[in-house]
PDB file of N, CA and C in Angstrom:
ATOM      1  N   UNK A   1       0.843  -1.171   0.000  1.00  0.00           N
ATOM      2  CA  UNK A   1       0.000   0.000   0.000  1.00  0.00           C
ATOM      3  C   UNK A   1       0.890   1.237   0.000  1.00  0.00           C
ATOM      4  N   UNK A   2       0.579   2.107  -0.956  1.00  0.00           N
ATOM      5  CA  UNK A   2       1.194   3.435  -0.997  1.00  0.00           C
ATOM      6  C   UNK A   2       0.457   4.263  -0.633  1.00  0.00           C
ATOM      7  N   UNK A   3       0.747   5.418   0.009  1.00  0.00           N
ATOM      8  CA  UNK A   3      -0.146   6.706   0.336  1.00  0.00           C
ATOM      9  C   UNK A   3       0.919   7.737  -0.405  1.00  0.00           C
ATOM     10  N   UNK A   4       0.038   9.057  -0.999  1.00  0.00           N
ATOM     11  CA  UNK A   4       0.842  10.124  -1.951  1.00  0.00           C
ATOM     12  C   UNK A   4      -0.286  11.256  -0.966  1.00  0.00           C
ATOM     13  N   UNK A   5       0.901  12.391  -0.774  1.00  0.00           N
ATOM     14  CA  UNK A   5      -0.235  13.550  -0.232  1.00  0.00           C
ATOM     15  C   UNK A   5       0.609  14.894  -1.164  1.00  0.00           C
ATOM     16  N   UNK A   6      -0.065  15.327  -1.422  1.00  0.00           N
ATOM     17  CA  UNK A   6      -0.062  16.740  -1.478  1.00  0.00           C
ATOM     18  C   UNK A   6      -0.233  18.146  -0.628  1.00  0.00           C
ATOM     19  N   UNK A   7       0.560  19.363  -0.920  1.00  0.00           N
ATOM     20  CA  UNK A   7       0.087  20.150   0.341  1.00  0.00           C
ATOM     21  C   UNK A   7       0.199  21.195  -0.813  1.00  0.00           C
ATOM     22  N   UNK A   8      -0.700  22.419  -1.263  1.00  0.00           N
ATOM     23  CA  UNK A   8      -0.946  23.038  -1.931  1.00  0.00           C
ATOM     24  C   UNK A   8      -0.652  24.678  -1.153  1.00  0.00           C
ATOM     25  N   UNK A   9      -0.001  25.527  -1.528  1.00  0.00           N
ATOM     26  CA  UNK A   9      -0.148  27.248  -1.108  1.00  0.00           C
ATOM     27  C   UNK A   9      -0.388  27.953  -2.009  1.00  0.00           C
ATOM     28  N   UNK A  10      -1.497  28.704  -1.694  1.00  0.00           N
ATOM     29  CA  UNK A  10      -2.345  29.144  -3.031  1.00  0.00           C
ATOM     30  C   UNK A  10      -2.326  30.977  -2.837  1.00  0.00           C
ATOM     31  N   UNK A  11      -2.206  31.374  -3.540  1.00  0.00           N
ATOM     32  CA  UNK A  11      -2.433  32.468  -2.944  1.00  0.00           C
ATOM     33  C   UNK A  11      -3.515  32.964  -4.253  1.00  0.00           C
ATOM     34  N   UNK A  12      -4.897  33.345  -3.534  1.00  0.00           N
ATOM     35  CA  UNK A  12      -6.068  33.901  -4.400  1.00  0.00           C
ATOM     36  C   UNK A  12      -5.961  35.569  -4.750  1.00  0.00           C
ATOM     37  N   UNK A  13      -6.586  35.194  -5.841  1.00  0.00           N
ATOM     38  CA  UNK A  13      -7.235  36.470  -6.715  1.00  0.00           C
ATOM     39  C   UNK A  13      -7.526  37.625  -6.456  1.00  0.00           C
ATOM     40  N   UNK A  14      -8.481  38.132  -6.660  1.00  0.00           N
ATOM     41  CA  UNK A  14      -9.455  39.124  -5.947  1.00  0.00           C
ATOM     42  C   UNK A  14     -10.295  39.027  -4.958  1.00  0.00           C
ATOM     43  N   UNK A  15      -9.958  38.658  -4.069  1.00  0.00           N
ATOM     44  CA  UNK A  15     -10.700  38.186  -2.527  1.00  0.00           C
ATOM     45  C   UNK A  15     -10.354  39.204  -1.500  1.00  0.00           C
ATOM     46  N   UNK A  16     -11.876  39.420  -0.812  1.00  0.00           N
ATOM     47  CA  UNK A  16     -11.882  40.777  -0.176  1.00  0.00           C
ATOM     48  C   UNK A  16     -12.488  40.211   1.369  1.00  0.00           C
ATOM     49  N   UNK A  17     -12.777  39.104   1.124  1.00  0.00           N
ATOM     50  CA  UNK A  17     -13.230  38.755   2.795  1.00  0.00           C
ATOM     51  C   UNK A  17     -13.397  36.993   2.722  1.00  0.00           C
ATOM     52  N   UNK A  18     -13.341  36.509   4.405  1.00  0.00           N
ATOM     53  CA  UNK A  18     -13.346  35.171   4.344  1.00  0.00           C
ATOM     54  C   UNK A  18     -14.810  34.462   3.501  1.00  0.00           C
ATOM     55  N   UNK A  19     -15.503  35.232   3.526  1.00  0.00           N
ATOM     56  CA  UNK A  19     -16.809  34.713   2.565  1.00  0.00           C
ATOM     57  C   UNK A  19     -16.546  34.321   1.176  1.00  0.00           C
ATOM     58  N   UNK A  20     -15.158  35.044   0.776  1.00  0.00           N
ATOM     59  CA  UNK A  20     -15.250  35.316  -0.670  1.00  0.00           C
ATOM     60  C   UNK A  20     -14.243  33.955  -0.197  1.00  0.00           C
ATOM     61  N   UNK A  21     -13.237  33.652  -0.124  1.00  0.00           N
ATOM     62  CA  UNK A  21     -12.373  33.008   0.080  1.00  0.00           C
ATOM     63  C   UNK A  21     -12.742  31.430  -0.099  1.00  0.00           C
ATOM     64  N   UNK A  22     -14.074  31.094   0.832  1.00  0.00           N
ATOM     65  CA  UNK A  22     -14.735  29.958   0.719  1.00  0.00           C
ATOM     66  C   UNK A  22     -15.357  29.560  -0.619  1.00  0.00           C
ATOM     67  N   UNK A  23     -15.452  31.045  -1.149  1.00  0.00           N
ATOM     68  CA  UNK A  23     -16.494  30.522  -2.463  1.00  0.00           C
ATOM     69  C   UNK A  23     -15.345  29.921  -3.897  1.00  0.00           C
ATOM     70  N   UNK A  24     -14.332  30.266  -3.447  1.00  0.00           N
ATOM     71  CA  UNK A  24     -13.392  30.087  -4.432  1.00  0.00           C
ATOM     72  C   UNK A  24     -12.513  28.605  -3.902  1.00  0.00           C
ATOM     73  N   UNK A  25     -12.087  28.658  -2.319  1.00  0.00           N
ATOM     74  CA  UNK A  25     -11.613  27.422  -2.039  1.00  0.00           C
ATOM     75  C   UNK A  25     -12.502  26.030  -2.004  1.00  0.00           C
ATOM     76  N   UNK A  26     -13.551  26.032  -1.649  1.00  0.00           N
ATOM     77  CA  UNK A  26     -14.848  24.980  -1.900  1.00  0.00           C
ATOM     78  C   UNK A  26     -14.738  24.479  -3.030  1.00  0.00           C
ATOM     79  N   UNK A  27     -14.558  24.908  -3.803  1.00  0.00           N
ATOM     80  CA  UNK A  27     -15.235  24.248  -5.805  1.00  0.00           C
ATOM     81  C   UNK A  27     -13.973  23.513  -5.692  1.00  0.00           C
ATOM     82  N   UNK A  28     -12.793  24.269  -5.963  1.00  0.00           N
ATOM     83  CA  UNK A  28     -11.623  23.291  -5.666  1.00  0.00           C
ATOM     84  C   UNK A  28     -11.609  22.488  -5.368  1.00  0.00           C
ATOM     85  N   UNK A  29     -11.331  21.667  -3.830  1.00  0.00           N
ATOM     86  CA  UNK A  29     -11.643  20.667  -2.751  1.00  0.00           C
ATOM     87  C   UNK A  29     -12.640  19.930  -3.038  1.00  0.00           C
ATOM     88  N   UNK A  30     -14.156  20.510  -3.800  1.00  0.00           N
ATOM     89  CA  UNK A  30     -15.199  19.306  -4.318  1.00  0.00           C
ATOM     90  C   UNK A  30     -14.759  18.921  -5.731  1.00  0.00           C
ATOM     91  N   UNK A  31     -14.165  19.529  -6.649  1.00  0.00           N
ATOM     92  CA  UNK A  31     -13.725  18.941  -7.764  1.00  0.00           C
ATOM     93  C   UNK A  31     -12.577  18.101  -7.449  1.00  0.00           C
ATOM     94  N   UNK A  32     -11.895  18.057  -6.757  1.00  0.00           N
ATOM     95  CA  UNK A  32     -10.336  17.209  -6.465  1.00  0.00           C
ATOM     96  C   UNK A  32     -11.312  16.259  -6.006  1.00  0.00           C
ATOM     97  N   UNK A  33     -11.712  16.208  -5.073  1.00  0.00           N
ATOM     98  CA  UNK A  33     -12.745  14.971  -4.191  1.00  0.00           C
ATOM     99  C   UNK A  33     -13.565  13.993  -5.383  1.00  0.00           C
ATOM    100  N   UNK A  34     -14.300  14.598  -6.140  1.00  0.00           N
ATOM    101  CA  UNK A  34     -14.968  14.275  -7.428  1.00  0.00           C
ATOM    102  C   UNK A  34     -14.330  14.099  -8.581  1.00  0.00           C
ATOM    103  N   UNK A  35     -13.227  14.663  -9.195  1.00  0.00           N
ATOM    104  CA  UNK A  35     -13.094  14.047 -10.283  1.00  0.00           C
ATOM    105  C   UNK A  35     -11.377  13.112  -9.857  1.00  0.00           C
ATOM    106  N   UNK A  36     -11.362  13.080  -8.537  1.00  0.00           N
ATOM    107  CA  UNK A  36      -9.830  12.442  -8.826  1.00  0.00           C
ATOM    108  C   UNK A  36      -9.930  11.276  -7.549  1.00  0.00           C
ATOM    109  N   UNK A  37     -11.000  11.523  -6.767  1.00  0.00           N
ATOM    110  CA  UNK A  37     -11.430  10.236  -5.786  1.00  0.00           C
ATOM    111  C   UNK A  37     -10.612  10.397  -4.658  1.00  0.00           C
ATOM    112  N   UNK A  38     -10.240  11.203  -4.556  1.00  0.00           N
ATOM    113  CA  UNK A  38      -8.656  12.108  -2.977  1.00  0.00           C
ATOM    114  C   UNK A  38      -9.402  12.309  -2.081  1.00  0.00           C
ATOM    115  N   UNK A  39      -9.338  12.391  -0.916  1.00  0.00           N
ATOM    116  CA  UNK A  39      -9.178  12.825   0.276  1.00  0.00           C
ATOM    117  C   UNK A  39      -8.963  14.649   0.437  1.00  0.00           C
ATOM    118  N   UNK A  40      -9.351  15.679   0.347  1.00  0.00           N
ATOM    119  CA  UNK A  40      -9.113  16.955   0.522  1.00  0.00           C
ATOM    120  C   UNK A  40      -9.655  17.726   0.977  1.00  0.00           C
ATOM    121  N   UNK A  41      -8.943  18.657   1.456  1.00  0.00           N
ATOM    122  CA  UNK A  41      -9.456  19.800   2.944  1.00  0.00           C
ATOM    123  C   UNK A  41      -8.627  21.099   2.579  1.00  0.00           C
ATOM    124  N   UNK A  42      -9.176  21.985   3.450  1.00  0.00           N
ATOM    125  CA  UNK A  42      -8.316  23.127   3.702  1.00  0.00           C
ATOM    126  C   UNK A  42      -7.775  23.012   4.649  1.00  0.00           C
ATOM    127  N   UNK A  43      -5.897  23.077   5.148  1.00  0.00           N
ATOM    128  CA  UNK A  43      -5.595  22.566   5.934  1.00  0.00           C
ATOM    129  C   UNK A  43      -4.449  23.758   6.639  1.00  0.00           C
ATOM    130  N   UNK A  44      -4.629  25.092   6.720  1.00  0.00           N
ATOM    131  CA  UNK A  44      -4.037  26.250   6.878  1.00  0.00           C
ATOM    132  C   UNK A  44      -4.278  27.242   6.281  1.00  0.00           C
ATOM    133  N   UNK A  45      -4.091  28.361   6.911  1.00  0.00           N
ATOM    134  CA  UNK A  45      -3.846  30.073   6.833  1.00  0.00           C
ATOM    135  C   UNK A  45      -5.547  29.963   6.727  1.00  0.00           C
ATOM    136  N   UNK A  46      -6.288  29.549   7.698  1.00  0.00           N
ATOM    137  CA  UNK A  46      -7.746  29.662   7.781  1.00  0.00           C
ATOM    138  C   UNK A  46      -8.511  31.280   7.913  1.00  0.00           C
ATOM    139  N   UNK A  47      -7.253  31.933   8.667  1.00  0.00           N
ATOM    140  CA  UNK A  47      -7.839  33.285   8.979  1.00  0.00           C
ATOM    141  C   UNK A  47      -7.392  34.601   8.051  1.00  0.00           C
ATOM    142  N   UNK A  48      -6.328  34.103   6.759  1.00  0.00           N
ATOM    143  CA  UNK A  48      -5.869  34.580   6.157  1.00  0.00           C
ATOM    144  C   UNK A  48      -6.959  34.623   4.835  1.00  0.00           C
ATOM    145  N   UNK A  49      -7.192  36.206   4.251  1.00  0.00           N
ATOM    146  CA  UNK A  49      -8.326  35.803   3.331  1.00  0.00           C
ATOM    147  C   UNK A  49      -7.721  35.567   1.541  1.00  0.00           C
ATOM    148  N   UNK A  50      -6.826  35.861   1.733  1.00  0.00           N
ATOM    149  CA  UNK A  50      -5.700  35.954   0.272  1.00  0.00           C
ATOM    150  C   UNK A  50      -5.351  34.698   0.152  1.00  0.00           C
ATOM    151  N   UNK A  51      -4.967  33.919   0.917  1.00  0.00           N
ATOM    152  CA  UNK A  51      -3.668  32.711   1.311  1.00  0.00           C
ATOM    153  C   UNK A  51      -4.793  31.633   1.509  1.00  0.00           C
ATOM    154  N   UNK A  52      -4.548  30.303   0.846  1.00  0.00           N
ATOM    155  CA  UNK A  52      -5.070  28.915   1.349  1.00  0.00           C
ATOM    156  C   UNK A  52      -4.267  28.078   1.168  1.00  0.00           C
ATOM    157  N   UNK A  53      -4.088  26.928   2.053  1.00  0.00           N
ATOM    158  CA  UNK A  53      -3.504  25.718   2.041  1.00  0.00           C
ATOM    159  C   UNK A  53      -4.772  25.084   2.132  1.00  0.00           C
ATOM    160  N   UNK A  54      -4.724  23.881   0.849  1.00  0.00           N
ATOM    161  CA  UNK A  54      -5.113  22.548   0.348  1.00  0.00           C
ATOM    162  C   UNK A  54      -3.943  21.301   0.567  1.00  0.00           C
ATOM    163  N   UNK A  55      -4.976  20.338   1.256  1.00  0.00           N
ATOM    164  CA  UNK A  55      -4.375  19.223   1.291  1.00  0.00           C
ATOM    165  C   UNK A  55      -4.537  17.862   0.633  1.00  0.00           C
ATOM    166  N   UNK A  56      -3.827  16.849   0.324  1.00  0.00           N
ATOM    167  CA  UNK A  56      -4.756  16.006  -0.113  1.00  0.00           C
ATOM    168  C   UNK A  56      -4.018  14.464  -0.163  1.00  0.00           C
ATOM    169  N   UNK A  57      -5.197  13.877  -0.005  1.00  0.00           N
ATOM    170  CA  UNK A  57      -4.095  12.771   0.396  1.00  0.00           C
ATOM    171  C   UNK A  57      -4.832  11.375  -0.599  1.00  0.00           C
ATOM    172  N   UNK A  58      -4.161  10.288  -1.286  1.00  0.00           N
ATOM    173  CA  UNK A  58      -4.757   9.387  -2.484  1.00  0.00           C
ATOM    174  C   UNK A  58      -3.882   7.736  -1.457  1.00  0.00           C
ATOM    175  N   UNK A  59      -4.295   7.032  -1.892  1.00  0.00           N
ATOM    176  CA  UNK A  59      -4.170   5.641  -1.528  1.00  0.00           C
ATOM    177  C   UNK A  59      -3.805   4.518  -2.595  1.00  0.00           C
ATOM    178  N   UNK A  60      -2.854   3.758  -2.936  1.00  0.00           N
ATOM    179  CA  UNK A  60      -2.707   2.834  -4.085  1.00  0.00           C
ATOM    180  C   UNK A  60      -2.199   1.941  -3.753  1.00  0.00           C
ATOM    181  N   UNK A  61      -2.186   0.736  -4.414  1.00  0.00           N
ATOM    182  CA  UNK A  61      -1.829  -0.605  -4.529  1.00  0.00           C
ATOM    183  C   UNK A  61      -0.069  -0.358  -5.460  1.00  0.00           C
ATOM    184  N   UNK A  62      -0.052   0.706  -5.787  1.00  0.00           N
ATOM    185  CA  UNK A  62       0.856   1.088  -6.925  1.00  0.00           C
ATOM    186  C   UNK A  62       1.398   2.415  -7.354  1.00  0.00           C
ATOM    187  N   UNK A  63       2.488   2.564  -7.278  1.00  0.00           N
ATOM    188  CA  UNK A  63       3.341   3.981  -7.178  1.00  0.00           C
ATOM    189  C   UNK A  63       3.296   4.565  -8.335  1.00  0.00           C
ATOM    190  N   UNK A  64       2.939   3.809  -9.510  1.00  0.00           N
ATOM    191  CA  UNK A  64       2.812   4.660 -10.710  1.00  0.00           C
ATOM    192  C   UNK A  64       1.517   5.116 -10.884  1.00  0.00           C
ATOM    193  N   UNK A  65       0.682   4.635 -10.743  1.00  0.00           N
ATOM    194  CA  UNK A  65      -0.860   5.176 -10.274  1.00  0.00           C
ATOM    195  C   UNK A  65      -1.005   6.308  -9.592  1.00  0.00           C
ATOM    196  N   UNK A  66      -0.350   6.258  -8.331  1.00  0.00           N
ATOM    197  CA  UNK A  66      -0.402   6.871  -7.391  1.00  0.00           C
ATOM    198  C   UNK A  66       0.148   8.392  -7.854  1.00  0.00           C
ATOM    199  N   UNK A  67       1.514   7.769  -8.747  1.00  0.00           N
ATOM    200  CA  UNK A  67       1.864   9.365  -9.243  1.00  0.00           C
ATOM    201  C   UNK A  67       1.247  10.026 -10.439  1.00  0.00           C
ATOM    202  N   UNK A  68       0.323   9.256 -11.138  1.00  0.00           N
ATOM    203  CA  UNK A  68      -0.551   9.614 -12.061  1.00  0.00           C
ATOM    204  C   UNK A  68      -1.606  10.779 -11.538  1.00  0.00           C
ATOM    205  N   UNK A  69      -2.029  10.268 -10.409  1.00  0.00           N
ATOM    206  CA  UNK A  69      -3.450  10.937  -9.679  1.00  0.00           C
ATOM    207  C   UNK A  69      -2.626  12.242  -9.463  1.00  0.00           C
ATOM    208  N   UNK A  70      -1.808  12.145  -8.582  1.00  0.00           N
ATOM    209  CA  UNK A  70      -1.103  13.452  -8.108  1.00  0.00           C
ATOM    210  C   UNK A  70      -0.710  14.170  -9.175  1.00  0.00           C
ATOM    211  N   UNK A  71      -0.302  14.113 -10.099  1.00  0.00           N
ATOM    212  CA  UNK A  71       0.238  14.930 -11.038  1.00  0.00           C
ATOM    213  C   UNK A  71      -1.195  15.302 -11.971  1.00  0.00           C
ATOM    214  N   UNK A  72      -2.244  14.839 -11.607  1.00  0.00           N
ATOM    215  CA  UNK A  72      -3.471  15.179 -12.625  1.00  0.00           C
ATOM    216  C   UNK A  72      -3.788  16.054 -11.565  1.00  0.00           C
ATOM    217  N   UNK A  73      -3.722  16.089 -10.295  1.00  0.00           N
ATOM    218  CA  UNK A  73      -4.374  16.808  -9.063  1.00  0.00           C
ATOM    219  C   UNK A  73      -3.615  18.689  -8.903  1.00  0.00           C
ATOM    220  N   UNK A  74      -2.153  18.044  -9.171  1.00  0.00           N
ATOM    221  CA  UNK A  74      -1.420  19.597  -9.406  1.00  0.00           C
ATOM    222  C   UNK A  74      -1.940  20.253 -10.305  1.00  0.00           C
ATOM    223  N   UNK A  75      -2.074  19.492 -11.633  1.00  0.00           N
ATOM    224  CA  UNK A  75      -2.262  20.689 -12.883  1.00  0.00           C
ATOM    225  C   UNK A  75      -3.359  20.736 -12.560  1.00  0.00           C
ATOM    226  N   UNK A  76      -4.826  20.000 -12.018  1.00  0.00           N
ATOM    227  CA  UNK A  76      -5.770  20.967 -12.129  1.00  0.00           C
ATOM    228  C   UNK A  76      -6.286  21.965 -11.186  1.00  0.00           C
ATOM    229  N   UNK A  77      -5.073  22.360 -10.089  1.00  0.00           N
ATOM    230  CA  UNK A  77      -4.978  23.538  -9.350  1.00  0.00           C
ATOM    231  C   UNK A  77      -3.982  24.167  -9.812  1.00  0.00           C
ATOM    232  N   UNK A  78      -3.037  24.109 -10.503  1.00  0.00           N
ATOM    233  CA  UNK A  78      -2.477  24.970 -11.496  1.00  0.00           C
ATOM    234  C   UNK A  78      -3.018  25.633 -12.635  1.00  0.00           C
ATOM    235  N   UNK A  79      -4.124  25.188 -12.695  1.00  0.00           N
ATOM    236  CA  UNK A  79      -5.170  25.728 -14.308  1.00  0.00           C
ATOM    237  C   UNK A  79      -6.220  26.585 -13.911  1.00  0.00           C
ATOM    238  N   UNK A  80      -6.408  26.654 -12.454  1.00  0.00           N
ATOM    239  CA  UNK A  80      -6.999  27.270 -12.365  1.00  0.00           C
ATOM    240  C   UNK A  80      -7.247  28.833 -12.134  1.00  0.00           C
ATOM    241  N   UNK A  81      -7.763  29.616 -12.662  1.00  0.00           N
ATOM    242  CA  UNK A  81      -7.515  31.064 -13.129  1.00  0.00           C
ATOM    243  C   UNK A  81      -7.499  31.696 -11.796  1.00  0.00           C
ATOM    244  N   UNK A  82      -8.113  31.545 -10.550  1.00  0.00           N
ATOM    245  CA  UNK A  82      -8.822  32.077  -9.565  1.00  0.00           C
ATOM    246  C   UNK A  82      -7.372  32.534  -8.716  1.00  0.00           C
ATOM    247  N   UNK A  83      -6.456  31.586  -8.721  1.00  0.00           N
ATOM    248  CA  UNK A  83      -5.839  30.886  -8.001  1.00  0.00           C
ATOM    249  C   UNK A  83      -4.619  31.142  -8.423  1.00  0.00           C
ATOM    250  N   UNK A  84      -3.274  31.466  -7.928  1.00  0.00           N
ATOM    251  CA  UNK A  84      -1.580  31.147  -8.264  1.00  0.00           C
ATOM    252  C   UNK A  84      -1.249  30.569  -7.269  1.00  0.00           C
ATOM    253  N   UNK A  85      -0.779  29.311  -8.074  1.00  0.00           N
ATOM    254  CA  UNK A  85      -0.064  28.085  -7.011  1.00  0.00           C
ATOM    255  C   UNK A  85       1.731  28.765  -6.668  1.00  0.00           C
ATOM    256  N   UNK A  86       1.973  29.376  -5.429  1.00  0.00           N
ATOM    257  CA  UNK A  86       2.684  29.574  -5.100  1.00  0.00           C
ATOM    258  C   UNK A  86       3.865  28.070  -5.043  1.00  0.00           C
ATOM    259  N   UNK A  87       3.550  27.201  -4.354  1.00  0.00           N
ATOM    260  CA  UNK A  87       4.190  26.096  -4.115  1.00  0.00           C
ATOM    261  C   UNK A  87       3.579  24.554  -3.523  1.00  0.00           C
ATOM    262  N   UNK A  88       3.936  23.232  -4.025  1.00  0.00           N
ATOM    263  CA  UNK A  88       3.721  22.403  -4.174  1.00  0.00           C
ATOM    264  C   UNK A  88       4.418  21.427  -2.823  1.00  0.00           C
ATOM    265  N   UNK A  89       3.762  20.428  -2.657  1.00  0.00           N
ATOM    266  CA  UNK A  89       4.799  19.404  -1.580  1.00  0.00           C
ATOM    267  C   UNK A  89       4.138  18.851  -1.552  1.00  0.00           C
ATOM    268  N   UNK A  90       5.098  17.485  -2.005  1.00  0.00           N
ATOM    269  CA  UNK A  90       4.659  16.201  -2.288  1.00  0.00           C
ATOM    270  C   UNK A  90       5.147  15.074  -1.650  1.00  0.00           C
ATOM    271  N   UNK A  91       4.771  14.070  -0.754  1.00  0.00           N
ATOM    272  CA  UNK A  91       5.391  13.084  -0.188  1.00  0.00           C
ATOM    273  C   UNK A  91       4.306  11.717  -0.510  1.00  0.00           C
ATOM    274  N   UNK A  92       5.373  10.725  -0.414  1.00  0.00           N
ATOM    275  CA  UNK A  92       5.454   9.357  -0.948  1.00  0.00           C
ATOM    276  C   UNK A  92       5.618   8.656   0.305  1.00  0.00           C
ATOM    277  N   UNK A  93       4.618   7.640   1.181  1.00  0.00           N
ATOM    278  CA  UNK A  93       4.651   6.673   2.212  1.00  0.00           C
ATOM    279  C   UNK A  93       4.200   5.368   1.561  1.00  0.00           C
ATOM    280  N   UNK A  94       5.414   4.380   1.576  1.00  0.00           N
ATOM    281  CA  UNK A  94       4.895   2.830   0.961  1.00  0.00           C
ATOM    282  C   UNK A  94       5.031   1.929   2.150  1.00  0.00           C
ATOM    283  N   UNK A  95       5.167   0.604   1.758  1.00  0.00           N
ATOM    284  CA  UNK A  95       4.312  -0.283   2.544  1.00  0.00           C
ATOM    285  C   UNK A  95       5.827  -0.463   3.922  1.00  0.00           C
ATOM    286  N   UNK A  96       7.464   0.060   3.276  1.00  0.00           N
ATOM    287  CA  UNK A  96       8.129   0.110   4.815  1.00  0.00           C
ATOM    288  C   UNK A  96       8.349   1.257   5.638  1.00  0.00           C
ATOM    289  N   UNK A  97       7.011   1.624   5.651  1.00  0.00           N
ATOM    290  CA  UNK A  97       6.951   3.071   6.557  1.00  0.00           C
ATOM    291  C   UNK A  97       6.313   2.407   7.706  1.00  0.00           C
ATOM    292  N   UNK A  98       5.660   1.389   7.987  1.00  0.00           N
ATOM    293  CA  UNK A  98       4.194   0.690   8.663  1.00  0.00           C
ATOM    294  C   UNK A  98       4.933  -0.258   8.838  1.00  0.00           C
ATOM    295  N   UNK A  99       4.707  -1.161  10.369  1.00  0.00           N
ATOM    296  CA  UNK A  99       5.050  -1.838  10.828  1.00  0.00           C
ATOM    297  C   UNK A  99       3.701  -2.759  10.632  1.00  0.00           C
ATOM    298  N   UNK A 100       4.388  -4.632  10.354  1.00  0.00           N
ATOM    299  CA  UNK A 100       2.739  -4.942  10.142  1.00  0.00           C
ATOM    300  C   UNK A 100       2.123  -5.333  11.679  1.00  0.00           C
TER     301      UNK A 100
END
């Protein structure tokens, strides 16, 4: 079993208050959830209305899979207009991280 996570720093658009912030970080987080089957949250700078951290975390039988999902998961928070992906972090846990 492999686990792949992602940690996303985003820094948004034209956002003028935490209301606005949600309406732009939400669609995100339900499209990653929906079209890529991940695990994802907002997982920092909660009180910051410019700044979001996205997290996300995928599960595989297989490391090339695993890096398939993730790399479909970057570009489609990289494509997105709303949004400049400041920086990316990516970590890889396989099956001798876990004691059985």
């Amino acid at each position: 079993m492999y686990v792949g996570t992602l940690s996303f720093d985003l820094l948004l658009g034209d956002v003028r208050s935490l209301k606005e912030k949600r309406s732009v970080v939400r669609p995100i987080i339900a499209e990653l959830r929906r079209v890529h089957a991940v695990s994802a949250a907002e997982t920092g700078d909660q009180d910051l209305y410019r700044r979001a951290r996205i997290g996300l975390a995928a599960v595989s039988g297989d490391t090339g899979h695993l890096t398939d999902v993730l790399d479909r998961c970057e570009r489609m928070v990289a494509a997105r207009p709303e949004v400049e992906l400041l920086s990316v972090r990516r970590r890889f846990h396989g099956g001798d991280d876990w004691d059985d």
